[in-house]
N, C-alpha and C. Protein backbone atom coordinates (compact mmCIF):
# COMPACT_ATOMS: atom_id res chain seq x y z
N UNK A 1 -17.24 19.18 11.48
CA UNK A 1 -18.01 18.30 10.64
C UNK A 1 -17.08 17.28 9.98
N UNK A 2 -17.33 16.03 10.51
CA UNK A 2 -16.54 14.86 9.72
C UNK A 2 -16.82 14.51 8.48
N UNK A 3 -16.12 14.14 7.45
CA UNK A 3 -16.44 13.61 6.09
C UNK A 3 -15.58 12.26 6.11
N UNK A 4 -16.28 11.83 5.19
CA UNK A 4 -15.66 10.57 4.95
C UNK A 4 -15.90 10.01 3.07
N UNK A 5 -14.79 9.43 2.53
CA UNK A 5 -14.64 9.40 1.60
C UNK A 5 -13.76 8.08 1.41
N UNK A 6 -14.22 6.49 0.21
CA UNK A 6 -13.38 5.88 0.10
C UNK A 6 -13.66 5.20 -0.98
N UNK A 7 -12.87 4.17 -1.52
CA UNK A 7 -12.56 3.75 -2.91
C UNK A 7 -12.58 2.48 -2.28
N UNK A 8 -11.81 1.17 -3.52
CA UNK A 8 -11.49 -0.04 -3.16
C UNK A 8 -10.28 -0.23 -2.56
N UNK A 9 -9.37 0.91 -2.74
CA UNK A 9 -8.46 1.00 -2.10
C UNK A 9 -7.90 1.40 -0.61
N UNK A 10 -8.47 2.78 -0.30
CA UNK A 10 -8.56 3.22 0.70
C UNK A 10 -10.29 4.08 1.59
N UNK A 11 -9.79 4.20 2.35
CA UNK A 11 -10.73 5.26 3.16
C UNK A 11 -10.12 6.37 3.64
N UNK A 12 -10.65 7.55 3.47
CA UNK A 12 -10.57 8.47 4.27
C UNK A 12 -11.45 9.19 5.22
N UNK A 13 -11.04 9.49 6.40
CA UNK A 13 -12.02 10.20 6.98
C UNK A 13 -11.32 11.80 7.44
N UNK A 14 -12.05 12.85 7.21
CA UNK A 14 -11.34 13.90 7.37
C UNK A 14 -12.22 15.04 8.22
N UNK A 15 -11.65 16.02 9.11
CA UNK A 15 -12.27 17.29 9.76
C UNK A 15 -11.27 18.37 9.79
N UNK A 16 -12.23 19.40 10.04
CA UNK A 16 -11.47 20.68 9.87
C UNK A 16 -10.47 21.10 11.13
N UNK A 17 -9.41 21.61 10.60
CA UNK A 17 -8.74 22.02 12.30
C UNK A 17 -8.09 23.44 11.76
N UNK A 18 -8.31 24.18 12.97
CA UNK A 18 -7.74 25.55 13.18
C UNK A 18 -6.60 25.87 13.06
N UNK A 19 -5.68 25.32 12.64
CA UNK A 19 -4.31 25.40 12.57
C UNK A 19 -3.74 25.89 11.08
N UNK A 20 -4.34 26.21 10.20
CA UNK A 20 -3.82 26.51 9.12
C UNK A 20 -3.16 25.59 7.97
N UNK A 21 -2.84 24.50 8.38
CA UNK A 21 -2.39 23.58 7.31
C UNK A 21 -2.65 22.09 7.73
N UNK A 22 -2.27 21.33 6.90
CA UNK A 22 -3.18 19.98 6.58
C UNK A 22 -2.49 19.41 7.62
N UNK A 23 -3.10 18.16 7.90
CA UNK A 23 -2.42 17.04 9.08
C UNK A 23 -2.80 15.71 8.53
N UNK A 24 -1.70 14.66 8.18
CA UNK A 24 -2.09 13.57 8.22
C UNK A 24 -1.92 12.34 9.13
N UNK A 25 -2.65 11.08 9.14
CA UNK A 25 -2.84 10.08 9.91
C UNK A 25 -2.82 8.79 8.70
N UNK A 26 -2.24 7.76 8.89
CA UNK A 26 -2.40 6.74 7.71
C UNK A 26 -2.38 5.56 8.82
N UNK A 27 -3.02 4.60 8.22
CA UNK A 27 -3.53 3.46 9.10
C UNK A 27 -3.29 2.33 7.88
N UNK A 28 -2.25 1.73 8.34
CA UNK A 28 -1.97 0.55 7.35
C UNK A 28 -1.51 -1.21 8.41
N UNK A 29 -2.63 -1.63 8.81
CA UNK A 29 -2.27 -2.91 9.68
C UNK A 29 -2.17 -3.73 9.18
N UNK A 30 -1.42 -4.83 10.01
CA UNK A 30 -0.88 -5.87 9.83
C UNK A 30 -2.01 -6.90 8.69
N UNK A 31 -3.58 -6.76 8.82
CA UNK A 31 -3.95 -7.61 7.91
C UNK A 31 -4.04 -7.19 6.64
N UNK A 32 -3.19 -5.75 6.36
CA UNK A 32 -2.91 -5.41 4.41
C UNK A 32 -2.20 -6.49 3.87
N UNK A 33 -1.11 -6.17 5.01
CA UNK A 33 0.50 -7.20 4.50
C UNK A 33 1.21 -7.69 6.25
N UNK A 34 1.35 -8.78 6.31
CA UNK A 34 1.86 -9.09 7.61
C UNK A 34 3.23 -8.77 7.43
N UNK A 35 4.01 -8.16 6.60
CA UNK A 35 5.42 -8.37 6.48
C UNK A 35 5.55 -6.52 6.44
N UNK A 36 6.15 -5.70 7.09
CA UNK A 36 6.62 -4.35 7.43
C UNK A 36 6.80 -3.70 6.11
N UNK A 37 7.71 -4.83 5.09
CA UNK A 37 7.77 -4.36 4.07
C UNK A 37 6.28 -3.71 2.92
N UNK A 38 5.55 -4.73 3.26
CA UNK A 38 4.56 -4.54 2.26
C UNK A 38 3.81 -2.82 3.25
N UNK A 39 3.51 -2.89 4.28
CA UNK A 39 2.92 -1.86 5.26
C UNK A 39 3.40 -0.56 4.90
N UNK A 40 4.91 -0.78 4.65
CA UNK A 40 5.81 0.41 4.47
C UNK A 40 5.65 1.41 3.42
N UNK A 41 5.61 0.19 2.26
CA UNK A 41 5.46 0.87 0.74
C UNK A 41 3.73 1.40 1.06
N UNK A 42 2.75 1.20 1.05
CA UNK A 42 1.46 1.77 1.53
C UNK A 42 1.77 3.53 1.78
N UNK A 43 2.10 2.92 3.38
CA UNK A 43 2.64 4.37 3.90
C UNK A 43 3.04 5.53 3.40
N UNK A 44 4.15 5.02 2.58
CA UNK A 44 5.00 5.91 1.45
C UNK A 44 3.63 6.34 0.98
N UNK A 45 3.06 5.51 -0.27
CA UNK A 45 2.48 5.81 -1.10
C UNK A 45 1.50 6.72 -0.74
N UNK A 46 1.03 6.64 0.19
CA UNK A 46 -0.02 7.53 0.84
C UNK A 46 0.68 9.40 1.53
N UNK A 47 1.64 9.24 1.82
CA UNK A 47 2.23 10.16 2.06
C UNK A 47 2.90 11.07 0.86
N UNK A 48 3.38 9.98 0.08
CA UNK A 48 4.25 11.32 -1.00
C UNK A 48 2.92 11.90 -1.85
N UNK A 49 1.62 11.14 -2.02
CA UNK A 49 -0.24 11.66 -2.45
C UNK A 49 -0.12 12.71 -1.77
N UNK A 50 0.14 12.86 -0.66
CA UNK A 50 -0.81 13.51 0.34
C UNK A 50 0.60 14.87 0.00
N UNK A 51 1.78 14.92 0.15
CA UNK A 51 3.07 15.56 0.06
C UNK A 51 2.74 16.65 -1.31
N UNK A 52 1.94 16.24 -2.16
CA UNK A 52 1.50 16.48 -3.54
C UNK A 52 0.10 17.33 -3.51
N UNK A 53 -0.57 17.36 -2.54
CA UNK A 53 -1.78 17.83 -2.60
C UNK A 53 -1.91 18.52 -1.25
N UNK A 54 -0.61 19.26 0.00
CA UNK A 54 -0.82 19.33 0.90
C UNK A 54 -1.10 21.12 0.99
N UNK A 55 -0.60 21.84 0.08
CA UNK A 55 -1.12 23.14 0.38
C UNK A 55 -2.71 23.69 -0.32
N UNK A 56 -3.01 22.40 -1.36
CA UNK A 56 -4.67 22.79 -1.31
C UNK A 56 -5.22 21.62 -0.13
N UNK A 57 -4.69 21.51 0.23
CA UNK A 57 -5.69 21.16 1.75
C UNK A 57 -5.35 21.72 3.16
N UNK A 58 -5.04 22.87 2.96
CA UNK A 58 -5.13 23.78 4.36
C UNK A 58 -6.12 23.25 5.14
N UNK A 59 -5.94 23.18 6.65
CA UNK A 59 -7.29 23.69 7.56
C UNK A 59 -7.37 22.09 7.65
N UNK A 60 -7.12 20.96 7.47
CA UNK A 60 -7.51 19.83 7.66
C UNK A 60 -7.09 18.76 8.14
N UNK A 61 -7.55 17.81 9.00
CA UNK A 61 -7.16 16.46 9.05
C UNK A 61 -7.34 15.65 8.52
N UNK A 62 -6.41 14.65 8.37
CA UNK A 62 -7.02 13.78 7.45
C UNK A 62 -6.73 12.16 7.92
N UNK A 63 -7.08 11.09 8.08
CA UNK A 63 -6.71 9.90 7.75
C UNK A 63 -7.12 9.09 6.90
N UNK A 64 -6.11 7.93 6.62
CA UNK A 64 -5.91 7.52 5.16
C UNK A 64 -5.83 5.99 5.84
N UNK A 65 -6.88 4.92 5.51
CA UNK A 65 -7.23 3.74 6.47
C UNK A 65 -6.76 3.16 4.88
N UNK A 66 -5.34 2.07 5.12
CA UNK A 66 -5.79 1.15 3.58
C UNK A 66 -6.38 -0.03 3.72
N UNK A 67 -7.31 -0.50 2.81
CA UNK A 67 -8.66 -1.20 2.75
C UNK A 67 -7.63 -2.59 2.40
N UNK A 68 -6.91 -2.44 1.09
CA UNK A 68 -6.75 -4.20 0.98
C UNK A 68 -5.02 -4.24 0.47
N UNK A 69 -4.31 -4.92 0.25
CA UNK A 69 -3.18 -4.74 0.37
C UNK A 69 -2.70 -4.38 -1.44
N UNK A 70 -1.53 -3.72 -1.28
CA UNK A 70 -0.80 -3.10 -2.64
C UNK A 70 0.07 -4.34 -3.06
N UNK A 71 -0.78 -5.05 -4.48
CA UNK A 71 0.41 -5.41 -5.20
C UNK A 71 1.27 -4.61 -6.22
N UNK A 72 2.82 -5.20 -6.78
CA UNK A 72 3.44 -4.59 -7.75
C UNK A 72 2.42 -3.98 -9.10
N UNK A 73 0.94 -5.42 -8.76
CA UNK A 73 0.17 -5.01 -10.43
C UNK A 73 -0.40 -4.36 -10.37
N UNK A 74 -1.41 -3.67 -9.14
CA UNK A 74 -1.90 -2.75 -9.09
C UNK A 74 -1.49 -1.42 -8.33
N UNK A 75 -0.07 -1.32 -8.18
CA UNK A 75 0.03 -0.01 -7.07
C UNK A 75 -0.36 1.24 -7.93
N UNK A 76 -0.28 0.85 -9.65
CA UNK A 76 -0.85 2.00 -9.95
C UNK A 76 -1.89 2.57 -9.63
N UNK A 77 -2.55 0.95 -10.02
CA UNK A 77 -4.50 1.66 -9.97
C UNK A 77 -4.55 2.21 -8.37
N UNK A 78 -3.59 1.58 -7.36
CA UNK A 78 -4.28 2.58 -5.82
C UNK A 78 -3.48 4.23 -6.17
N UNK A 79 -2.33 4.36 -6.65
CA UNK A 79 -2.23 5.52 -6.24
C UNK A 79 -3.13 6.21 -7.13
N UNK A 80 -3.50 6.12 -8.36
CA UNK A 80 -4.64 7.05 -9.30
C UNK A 80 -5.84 6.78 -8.28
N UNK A 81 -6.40 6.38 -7.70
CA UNK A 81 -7.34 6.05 -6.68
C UNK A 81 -7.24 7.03 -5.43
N UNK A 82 -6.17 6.94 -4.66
CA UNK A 82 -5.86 7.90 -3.81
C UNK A 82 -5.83 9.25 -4.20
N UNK A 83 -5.18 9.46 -5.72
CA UNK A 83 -5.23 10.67 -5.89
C UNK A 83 -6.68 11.44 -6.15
N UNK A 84 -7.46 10.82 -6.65
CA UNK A 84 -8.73 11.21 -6.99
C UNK A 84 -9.59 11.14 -5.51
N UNK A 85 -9.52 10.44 -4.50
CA UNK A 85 -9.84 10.67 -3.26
C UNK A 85 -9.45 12.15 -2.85
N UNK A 86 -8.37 12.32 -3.21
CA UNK A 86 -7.68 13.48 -2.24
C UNK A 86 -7.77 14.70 -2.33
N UNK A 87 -8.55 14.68 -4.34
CA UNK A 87 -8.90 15.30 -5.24
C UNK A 87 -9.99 16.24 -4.30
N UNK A 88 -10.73 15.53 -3.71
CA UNK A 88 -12.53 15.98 -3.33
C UNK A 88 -12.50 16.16 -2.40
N UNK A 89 -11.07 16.19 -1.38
CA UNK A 89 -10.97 17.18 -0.13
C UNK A 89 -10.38 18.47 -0.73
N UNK A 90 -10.39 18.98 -1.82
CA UNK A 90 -9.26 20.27 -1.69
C UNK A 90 -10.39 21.35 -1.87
């Protein structure tokens, strides 16, 4: 059973897998930020979330689609955003 879950920031879509512990997927293209740099920091950000919340999410897949690109002024508001996403898979 697929779920899906997203903010202004990101999307997630997630299903269950037999394997015992979480799996992630992050999807950050070229029209967030055309420059690697901006793509990169995303990535991170989505990973060290996910690094933070990965043993209450046993049993799952997950991907993490980002919706619009991370500035310096708001990377807070995405990662409190992500985290509360990530919140309602555990």
């Amino acid at each position: 059973m697929r779920r899906t879950q997203s903010n202004a920031f990101f999307q997630i879509w997630s299903r269950p897998n037999d394997l015992g512990h979480a799996r992630l997927g992050v999807v950050a293209a070229k029209k967030i930020d055309k420059r690697a740099v901006g793509r990169n920091r995303v990535k991170r950000l989505v990973r060290e979330a996910f690094r933070h919340h990965a043993a209450r999410l046993s049993g799952v897949d997950l991907i993490v689609r980002a919706k619009q690109p991370l500035k310096r002024s708001n990377c807070a508001d995405a990662r409190a955003a992500l985290e509360r996403l990530l919140v309602r898979f555990v």
